[in-house]
N, C-alpha and C. Protein backbone atom coordinates (compact mmCIF):
# COMPACT_ATOMS: atom_id res chain seq x y z
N UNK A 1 -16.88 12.54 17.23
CA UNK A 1 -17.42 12.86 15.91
C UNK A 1 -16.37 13.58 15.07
N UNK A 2 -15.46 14.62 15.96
CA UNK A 2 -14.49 15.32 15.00
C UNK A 2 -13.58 14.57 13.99
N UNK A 3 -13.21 13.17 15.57
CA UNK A 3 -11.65 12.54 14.92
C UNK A 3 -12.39 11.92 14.33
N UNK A 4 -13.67 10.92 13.95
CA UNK A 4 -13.73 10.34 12.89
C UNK A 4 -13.96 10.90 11.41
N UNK A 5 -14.31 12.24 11.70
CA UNK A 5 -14.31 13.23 10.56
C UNK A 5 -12.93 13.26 9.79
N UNK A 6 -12.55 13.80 11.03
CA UNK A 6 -10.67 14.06 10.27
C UNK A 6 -10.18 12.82 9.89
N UNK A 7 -10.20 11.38 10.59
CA UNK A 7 -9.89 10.38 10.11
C UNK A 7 -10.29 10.10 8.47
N UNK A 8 -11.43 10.21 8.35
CA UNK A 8 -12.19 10.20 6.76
C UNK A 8 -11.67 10.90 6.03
N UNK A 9 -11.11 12.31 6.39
CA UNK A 9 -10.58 13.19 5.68
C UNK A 9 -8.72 13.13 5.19
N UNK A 10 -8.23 12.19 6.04
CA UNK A 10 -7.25 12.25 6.32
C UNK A 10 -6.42 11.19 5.83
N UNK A 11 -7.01 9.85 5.78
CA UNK A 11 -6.84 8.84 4.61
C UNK A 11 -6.50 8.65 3.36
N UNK A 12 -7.58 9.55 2.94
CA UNK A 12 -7.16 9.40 1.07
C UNK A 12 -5.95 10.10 1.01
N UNK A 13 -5.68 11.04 1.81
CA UNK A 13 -4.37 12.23 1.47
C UNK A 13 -3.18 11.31 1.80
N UNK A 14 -3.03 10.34 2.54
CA UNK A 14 -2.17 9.67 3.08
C UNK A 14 -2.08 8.48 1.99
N UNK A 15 -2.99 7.93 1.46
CA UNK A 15 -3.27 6.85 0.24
C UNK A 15 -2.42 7.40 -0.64
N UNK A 16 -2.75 8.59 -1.49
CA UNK A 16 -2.23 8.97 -2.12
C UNK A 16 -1.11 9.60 -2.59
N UNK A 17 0.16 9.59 -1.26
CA UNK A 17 0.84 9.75 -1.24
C UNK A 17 2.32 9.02 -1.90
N UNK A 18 1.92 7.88 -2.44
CA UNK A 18 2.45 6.99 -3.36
C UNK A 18 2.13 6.33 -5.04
N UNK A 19 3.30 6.51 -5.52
CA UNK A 19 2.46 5.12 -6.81
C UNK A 19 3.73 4.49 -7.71
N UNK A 20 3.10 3.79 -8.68
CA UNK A 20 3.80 3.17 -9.09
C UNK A 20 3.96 3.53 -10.56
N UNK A 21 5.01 3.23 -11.65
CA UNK A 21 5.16 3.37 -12.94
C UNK A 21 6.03 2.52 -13.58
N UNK A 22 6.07 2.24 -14.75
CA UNK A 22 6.86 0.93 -15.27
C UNK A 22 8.03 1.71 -16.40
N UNK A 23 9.16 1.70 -16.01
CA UNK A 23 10.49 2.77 -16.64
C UNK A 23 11.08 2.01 -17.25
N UNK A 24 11.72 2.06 -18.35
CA UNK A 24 12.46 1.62 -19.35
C UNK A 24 13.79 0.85 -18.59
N UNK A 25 14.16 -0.30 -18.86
CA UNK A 25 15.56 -0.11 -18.49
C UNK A 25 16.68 -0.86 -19.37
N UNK A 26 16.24 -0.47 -20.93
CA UNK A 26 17.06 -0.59 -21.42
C UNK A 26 16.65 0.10 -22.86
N UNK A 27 17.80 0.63 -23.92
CA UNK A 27 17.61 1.53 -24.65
C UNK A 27 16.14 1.04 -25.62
N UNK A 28 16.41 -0.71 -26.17
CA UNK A 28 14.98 -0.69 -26.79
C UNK A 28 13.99 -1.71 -26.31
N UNK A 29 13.12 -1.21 -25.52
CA UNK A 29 12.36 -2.45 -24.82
C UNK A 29 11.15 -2.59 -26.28
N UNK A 30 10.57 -3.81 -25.43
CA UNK A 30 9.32 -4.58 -26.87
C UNK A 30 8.33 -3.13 -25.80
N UNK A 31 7.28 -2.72 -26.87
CA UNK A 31 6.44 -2.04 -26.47
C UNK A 31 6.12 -2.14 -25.03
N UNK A 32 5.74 -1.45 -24.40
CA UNK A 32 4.96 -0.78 -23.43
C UNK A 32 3.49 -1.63 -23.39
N UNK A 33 2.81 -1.46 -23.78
CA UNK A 33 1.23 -2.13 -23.97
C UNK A 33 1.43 -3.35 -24.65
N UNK A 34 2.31 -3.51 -25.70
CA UNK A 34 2.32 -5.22 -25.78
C UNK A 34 2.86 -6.08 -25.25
N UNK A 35 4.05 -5.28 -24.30
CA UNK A 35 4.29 -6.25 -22.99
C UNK A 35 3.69 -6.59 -21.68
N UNK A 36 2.95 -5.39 -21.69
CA UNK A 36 2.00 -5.73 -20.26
C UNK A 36 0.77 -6.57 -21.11
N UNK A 37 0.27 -6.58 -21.98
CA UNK A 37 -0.97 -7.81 -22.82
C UNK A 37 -0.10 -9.40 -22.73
N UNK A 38 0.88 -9.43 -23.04
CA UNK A 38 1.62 -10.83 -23.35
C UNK A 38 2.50 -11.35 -21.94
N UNK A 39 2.64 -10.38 -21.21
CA UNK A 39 2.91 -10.71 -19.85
C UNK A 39 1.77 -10.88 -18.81
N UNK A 40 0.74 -10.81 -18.92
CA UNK A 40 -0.15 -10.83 -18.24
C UNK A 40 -1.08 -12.44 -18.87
N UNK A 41 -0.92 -12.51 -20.18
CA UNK A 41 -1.36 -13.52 -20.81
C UNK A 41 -0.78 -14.62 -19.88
N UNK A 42 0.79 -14.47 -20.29
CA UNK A 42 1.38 -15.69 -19.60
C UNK A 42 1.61 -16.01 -18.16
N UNK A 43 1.53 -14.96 -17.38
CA UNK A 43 1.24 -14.98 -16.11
C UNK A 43 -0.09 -15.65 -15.93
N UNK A 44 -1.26 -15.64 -16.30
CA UNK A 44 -2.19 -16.02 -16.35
C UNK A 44 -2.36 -17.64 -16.59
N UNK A 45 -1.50 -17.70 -18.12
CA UNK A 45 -1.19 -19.21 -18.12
C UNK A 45 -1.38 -20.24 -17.03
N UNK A 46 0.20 -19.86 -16.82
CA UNK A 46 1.10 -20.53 -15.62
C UNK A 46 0.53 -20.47 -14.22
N UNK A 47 -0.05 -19.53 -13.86
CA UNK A 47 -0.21 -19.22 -12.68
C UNK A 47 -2.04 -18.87 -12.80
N UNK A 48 -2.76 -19.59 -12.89
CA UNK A 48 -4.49 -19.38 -13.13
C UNK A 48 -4.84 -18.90 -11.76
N UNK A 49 -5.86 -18.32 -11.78
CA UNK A 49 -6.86 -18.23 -10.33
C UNK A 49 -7.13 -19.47 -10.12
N UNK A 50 -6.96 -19.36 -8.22
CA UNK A 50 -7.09 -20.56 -7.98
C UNK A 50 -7.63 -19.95 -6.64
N UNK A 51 -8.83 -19.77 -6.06
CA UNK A 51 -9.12 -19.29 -5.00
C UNK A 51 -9.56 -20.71 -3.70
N UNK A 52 -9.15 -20.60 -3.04
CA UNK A 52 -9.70 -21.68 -1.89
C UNK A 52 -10.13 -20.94 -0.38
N UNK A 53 -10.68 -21.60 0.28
CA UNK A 53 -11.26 -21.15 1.49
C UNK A 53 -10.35 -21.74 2.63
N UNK A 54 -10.37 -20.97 2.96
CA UNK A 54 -9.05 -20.58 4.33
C UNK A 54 -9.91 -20.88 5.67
N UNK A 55 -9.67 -21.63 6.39
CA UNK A 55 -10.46 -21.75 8.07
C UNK A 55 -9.52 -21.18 8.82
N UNK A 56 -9.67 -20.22 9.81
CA UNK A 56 -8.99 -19.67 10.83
C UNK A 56 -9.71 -19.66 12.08
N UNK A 57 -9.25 -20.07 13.11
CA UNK A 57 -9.69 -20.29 14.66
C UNK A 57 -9.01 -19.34 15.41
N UNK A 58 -9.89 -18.27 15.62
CA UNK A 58 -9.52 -17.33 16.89
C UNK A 58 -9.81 -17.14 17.98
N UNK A 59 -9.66 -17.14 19.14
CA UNK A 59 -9.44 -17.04 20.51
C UNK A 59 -9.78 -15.66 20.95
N UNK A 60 -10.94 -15.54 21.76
CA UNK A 60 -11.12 -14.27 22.27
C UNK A 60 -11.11 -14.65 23.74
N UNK A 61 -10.47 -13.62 24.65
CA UNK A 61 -10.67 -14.08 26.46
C UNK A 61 -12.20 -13.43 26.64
N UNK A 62 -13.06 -14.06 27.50
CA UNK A 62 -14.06 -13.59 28.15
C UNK A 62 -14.05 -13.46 29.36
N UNK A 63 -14.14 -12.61 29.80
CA UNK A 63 -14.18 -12.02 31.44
C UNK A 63 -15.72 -11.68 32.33
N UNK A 64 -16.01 -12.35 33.23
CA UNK A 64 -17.57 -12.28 33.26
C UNK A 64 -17.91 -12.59 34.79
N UNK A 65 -18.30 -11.38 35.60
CA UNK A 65 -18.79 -11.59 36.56
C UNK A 65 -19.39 -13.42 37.35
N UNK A 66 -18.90 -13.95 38.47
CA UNK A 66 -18.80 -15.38 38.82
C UNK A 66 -20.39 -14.90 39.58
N UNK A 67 -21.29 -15.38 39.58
CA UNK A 67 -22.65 -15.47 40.65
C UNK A 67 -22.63 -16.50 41.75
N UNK A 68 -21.37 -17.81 41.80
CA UNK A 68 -21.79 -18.63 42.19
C UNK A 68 -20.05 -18.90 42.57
N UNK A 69 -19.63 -18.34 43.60
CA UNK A 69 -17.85 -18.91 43.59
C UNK A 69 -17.33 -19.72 43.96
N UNK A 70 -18.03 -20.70 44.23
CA UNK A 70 -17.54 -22.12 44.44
C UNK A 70 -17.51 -22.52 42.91
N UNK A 71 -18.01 -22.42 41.80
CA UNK A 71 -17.95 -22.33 40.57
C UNK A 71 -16.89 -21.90 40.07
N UNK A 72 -15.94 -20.61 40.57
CA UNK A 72 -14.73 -20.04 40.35
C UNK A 72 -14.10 -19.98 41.19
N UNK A 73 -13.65 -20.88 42.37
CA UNK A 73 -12.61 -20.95 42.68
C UNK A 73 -12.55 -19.66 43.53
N UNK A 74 -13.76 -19.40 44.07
CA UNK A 74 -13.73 -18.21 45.18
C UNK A 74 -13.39 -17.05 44.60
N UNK A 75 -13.64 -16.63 43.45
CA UNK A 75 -13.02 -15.36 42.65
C UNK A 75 -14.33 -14.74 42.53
N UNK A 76 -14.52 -13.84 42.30
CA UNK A 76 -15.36 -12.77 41.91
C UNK A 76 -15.72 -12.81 40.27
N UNK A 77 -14.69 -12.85 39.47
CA UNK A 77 -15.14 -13.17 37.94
C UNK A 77 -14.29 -14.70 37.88
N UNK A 78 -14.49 -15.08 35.99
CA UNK A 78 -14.47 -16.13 35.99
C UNK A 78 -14.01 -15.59 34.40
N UNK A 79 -12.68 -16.45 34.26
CA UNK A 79 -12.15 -16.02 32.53
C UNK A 79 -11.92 -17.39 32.12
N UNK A 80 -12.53 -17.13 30.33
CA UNK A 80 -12.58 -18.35 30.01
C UNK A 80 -12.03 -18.00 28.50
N UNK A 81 -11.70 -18.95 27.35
CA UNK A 81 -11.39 -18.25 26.03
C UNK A 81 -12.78 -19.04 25.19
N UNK A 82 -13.35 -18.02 24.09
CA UNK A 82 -14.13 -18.64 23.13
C UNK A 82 -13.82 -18.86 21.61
N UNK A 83 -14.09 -19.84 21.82
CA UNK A 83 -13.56 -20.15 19.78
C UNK A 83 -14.20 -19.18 18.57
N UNK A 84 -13.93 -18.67 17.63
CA UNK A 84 -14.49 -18.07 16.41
C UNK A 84 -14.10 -18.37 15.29
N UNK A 85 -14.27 -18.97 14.30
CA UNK A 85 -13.61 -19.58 13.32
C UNK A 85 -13.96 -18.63 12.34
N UNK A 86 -12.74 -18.23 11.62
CA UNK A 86 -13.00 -17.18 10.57
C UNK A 86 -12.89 -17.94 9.27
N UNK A 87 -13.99 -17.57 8.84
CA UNK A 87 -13.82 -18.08 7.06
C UNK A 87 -13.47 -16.70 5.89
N UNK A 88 -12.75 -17.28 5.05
CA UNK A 88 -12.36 -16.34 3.94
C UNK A 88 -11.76 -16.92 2.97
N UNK A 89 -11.82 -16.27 1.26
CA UNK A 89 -11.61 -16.94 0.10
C UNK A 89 -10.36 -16.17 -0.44
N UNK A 90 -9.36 -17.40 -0.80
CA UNK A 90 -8.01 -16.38 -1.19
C UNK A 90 -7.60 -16.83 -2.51
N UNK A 91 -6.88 -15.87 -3.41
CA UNK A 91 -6.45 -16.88 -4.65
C UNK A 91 -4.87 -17.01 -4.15
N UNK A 92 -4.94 -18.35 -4.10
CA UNK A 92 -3.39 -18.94 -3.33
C UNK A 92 -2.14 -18.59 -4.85
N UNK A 93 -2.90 -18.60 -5.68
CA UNK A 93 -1.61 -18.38 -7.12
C UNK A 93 -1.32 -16.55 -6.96
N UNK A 94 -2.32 -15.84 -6.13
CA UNK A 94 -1.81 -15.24 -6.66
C UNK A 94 -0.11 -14.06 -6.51
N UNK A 95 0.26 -14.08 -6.12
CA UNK A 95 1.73 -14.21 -5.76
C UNK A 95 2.80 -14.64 -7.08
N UNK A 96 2.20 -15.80 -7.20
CA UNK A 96 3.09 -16.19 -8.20
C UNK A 96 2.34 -16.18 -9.49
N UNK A 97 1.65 -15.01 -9.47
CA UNK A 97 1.09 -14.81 -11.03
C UNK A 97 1.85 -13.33 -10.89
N UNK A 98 1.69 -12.74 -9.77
CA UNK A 98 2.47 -11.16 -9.77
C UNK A 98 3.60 -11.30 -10.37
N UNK A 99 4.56 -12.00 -9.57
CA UNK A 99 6.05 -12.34 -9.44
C UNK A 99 6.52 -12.68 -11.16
N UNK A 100 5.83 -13.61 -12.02
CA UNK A 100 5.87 -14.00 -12.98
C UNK A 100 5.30 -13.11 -14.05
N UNK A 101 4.51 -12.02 -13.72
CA UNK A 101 4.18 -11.15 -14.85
C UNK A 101 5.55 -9.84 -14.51
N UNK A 102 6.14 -9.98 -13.30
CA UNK A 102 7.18 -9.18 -12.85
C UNK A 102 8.18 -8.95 -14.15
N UNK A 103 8.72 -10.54 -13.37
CA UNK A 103 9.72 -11.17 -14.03
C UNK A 103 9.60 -10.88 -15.95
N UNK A 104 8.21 -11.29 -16.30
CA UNK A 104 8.49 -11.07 -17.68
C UNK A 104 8.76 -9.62 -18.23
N UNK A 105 8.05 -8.92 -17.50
CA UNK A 105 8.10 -7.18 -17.61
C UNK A 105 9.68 -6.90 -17.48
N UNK A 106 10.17 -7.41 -16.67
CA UNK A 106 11.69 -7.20 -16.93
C UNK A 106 12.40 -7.38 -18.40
N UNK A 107 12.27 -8.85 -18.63
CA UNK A 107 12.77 -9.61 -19.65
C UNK A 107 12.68 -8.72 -20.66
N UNK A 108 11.25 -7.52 -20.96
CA UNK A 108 11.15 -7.25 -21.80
C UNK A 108 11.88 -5.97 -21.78
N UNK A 109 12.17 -5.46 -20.60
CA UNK A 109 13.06 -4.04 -21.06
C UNK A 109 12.17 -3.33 -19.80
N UNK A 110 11.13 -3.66 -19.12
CA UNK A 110 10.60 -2.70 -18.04
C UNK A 110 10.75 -3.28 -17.19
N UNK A 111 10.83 -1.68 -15.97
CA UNK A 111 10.67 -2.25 -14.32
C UNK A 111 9.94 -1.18 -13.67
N UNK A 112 9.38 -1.64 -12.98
CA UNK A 112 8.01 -0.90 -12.01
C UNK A 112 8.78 0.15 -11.01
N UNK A 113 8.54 1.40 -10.77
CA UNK A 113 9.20 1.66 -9.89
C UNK A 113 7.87 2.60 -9.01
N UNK A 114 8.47 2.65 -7.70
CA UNK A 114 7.19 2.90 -6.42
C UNK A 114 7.94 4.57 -6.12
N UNK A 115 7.32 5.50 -6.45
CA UNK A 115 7.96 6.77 -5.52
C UNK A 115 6.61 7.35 -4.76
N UNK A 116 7.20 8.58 -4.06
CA UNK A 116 6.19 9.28 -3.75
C UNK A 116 5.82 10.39 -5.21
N UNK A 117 4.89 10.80 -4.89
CA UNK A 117 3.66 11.44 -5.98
C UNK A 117 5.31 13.01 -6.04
N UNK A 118 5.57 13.26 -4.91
CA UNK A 118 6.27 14.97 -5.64
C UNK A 118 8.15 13.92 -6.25
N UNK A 119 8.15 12.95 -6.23
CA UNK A 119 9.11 12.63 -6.50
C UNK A 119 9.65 12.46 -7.95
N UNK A 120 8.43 12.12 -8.76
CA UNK A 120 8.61 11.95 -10.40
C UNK A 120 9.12 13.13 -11.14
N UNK A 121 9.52 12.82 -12.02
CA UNK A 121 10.22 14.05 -13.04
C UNK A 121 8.88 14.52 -13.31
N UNK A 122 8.78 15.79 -13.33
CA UNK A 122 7.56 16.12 -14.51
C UNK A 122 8.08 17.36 -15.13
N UNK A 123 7.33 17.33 -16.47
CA UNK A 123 7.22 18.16 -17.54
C UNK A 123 6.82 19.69 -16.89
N UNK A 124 7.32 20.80 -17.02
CA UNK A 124 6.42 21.87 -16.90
C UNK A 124 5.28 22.46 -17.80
N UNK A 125 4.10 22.33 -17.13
CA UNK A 125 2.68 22.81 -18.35
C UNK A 125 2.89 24.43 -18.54
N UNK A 126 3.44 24.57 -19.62
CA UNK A 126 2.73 25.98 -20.37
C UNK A 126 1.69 26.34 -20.93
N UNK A 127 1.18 27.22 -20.51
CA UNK A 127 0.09 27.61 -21.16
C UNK A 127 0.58 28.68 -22.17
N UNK A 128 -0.45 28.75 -23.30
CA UNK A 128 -0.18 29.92 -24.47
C UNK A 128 -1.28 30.32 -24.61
N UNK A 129 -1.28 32.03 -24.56
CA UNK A 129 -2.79 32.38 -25.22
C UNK A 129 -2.89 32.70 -26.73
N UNK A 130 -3.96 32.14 -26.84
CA UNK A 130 -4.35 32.32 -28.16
C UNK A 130 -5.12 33.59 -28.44
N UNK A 131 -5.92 34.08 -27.74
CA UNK A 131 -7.06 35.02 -27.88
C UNK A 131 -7.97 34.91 -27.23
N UNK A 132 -9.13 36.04 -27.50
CA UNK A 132 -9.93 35.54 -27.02
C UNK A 132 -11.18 34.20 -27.26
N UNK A 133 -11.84 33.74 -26.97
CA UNK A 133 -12.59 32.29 -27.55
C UNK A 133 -13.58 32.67 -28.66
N UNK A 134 -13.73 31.79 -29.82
CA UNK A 134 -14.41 32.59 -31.20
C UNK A 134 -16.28 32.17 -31.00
């Protein structure tokens, strides 16, 4: 009961230990917000949702007491494998809708960059008092 406690607890802190931001990399990029609207447009274009269903066949061993060992070969258990076919829905574009809204985000003067959370520059917050509240 503890470790799944601490597990629950212990996740998000670990999640959050990363992120991402999109940095200038050159003196005048096209806007900020009108490049992620017109890069995303055209990523979209080119690269549409396209979701399809995926079949996967997995193999589990079963191990299972023999009642009858002329049935197994004089063994005591008896191992056999069972089929499970996994179904699931993927969008196969999407990869190359990322890659292509990447790519244009570049073109335009941005690039994404991944740090950890104490790694970013930040501003120091001052506070000023004013008084007391009216």
């Amino acid at each position: 009961m503890m470790k799944t406690l601490l597990l629950f607890m212990l996740v998000p802190v670990l999640l959050s230990g990363c992120s991402t931001r999109w940095v200038k990399i050159r003196d005048n990029p096209t806007d900020h917000v009108t490049s992620r609207t017109l890069c995303r447009v055209s990523a979209e274009q080119r690269f549409p949702v396209r979701n399809e269903v995926i079949n996967r066949t997995n193999y589990r061993t079963v191990t299972e007491p023999c009642d009858y060992k002329r049935w197994c070969g004089g063994q005591k258990y008896r191992t056999y494998d069972v089929e499970k076919l996994q179904s699931y829905v993927t969008d196969v574009n999407d990869g190359s809708r990322n890659s292509s809204y990447h790519d244009c985000m570049l073109d335009n003067g941005w690039q994404q960059q991944t740090k950890s959370n104490w790694e970013w520059d930040r501003t120091p917050i001052t506070l000023q008092y004013t008084g007391p509240a009216k």
